[in-house]
C-alpha atoms as a PDB file:
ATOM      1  CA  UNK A   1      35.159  80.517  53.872  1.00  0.00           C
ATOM      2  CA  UNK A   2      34.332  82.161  50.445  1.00  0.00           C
ATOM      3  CA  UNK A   3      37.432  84.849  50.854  1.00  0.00           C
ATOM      4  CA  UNK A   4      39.575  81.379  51.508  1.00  0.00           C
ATOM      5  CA  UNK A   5      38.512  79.187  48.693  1.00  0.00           C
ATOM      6  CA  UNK A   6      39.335  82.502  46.118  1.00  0.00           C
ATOM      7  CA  UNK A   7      42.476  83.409  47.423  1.00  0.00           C
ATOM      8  CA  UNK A   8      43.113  79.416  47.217  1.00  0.00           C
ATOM      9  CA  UNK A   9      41.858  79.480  43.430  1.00  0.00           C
ATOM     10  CA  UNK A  10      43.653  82.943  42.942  1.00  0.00           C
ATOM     11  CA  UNK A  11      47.077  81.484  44.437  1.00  0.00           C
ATOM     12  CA  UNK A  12      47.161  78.524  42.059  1.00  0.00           C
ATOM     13  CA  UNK A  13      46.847  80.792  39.091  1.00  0.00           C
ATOM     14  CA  UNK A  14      49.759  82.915  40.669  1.00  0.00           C
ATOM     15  CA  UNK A  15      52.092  80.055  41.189  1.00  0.00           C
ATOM     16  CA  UNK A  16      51.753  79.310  37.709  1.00  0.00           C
ATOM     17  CA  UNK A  17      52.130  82.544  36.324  1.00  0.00           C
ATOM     18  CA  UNK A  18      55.215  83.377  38.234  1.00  0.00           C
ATOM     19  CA  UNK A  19      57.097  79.842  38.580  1.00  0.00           C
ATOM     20  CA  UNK A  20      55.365  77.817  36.140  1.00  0.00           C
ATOM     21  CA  UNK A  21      57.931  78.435  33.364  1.00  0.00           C
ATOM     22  CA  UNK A  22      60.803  77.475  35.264  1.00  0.00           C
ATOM     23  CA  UNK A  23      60.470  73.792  33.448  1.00  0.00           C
ATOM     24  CA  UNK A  24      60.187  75.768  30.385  1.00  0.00           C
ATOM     25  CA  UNK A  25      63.649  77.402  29.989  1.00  0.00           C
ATOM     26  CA  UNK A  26      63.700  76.542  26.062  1.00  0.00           C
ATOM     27  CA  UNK A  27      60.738  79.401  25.807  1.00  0.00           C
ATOM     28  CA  UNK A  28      61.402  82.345  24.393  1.00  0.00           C
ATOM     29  CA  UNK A  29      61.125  85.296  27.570  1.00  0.00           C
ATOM     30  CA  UNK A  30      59.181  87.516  25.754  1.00  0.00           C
ATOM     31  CA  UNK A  31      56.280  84.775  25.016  1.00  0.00           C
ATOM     32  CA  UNK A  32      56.881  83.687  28.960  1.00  0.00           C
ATOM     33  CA  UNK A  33      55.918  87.205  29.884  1.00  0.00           C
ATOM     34  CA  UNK A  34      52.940  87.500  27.947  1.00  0.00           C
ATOM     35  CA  UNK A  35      51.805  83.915  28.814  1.00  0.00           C
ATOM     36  CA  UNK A  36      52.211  84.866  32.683  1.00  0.00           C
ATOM     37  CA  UNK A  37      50.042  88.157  32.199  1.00  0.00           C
ATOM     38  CA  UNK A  38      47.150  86.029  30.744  1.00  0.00           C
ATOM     39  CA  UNK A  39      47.153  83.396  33.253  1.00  0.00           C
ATOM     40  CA  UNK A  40      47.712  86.189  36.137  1.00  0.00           C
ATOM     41  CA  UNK A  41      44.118  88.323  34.656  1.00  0.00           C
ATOM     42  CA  UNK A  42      42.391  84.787  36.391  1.00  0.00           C
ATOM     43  CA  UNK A  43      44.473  85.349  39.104  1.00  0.00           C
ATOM     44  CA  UNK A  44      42.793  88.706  39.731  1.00  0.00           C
ATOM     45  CA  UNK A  45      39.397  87.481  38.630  1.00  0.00           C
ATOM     46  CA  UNK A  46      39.587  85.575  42.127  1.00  0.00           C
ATOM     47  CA  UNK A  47      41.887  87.784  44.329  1.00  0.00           C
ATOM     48  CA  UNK A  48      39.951  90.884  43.880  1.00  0.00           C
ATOM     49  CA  UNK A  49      36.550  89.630  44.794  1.00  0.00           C
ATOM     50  CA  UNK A  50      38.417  87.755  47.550  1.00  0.00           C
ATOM     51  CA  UNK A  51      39.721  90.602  49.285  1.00  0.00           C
ATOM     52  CA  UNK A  52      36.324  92.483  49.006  1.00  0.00           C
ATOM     53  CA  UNK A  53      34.313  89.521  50.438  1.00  0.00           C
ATOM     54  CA  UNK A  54      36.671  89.415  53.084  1.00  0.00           C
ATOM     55  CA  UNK A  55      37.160  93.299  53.917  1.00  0.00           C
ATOM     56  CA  UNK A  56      32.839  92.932  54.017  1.00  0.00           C
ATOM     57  CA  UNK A  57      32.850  89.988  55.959  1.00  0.00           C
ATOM     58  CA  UNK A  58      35.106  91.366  58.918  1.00  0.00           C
ATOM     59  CA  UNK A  59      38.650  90.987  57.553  1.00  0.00           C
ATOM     60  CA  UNK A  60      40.810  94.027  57.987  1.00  0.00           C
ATOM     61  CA  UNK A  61      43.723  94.704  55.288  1.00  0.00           C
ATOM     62  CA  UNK A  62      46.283  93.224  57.428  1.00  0.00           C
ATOM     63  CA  UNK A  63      44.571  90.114  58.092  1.00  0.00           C
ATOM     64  CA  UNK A  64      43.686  90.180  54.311  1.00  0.00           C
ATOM     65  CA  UNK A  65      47.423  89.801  53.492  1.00  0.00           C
ATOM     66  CA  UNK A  66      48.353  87.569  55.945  1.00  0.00           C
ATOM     67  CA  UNK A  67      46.648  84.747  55.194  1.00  0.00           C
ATOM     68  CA  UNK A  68      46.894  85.083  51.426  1.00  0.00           C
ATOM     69  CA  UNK A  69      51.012  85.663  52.348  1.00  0.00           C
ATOM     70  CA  UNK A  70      49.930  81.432  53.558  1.00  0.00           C
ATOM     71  CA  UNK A  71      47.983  80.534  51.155  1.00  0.00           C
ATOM     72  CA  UNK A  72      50.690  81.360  48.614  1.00  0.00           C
ATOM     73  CA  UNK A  73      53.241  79.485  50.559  1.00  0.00           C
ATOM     74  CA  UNK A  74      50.925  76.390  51.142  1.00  0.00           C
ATOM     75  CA  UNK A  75      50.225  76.473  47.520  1.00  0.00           C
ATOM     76  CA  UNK A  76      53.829  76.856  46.180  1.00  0.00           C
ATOM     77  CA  UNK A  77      54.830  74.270  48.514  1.00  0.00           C
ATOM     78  CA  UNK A  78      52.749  72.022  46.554  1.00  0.00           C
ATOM     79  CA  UNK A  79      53.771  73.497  43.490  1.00  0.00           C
ATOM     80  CA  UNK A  80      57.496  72.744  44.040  1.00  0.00           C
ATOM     81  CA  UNK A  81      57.182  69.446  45.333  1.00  0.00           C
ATOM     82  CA  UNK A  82      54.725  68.087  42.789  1.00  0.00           C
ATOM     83  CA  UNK A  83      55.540  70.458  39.495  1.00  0.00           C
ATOM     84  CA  UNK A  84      59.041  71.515  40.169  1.00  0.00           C
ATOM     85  CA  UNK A  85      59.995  68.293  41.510  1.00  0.00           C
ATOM     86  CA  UNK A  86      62.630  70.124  44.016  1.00  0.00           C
ATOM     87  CA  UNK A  87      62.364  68.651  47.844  1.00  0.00           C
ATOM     88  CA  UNK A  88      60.595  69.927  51.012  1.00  0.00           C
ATOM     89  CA  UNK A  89      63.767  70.706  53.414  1.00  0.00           C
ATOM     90  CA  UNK A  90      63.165  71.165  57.198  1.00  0.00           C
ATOM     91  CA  UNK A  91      64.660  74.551  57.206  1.00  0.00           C
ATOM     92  CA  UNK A  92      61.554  75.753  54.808  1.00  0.00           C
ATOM     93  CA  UNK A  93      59.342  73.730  57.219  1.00  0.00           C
ATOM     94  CA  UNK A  94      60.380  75.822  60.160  1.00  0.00           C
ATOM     95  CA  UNK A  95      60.252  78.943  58.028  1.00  0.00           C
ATOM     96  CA  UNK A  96      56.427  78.335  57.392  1.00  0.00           C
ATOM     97  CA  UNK A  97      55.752  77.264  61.303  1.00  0.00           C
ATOM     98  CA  UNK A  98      57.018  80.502  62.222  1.00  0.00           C
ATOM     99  CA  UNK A  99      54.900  82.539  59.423  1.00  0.00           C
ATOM    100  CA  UNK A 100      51.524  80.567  61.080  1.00  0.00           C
ATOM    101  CA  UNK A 101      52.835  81.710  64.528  1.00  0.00           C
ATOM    102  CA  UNK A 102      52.455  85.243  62.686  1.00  0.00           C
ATOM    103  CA  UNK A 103      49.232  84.539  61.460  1.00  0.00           C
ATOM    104  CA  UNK A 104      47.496  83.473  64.945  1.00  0.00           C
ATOM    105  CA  UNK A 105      48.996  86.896  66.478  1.00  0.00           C
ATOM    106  CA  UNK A 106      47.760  88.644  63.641  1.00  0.00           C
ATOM    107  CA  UNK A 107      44.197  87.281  64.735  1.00  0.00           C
ATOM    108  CA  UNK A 108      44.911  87.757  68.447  1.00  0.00           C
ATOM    109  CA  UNK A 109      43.220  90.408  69.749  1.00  0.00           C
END
């Protein structure tokens, strides 16, 4: 539950780093940039410790990535509803059902 709630805390920092200057356009690129690599250092503060806790607690590297790969979509998905403002269509809704179908095989054993 630990590696879960960090990659969580580690994806929200992400989102914002990559996307978060898309409602932004005025800024200047080159400030965008270096804003993005200081909000992405807390991303790491929480993704690396994530990934060890998890690799410790049983998680193998693939399993790792594959439920951060839905964490990050959960948590943009939020992102570009709430922030962004753009809409939820049902073509990205299938699109994510299909990435959890990867997810429980990934777990299958």
């Amino acid at each position: 539950m630990r590696t879960i709630l960090l990659l969580l805390v580690s994806n929200v920092f992400m989102t914002f780093a990559w996307y978060g200057h898309l409602k932004h356009t005025g800024v200047p690129l080159w400030k965008v940039v270096l804003i993005s690599w200081g909000i992405a250092f807390f991303e790491y503060c929480f993704m690396v410790p994530a990934n060890r806790l998890g690799y410790m607690e049983g998680f193998n590297g693939f399993q790792l990535k594959m439920v951060q790969e839905v964490i990050t979509l959960t948590v943009f998905c939020v992102f570009a509803i709430f922030f962004l403002k753009e809409p939820l269509r049902w073509n990205y809704l299938v699109s994510f059902s299909l990435l959890l179908g990867a997810v429980y095989f990934m777990f299958k054993k």
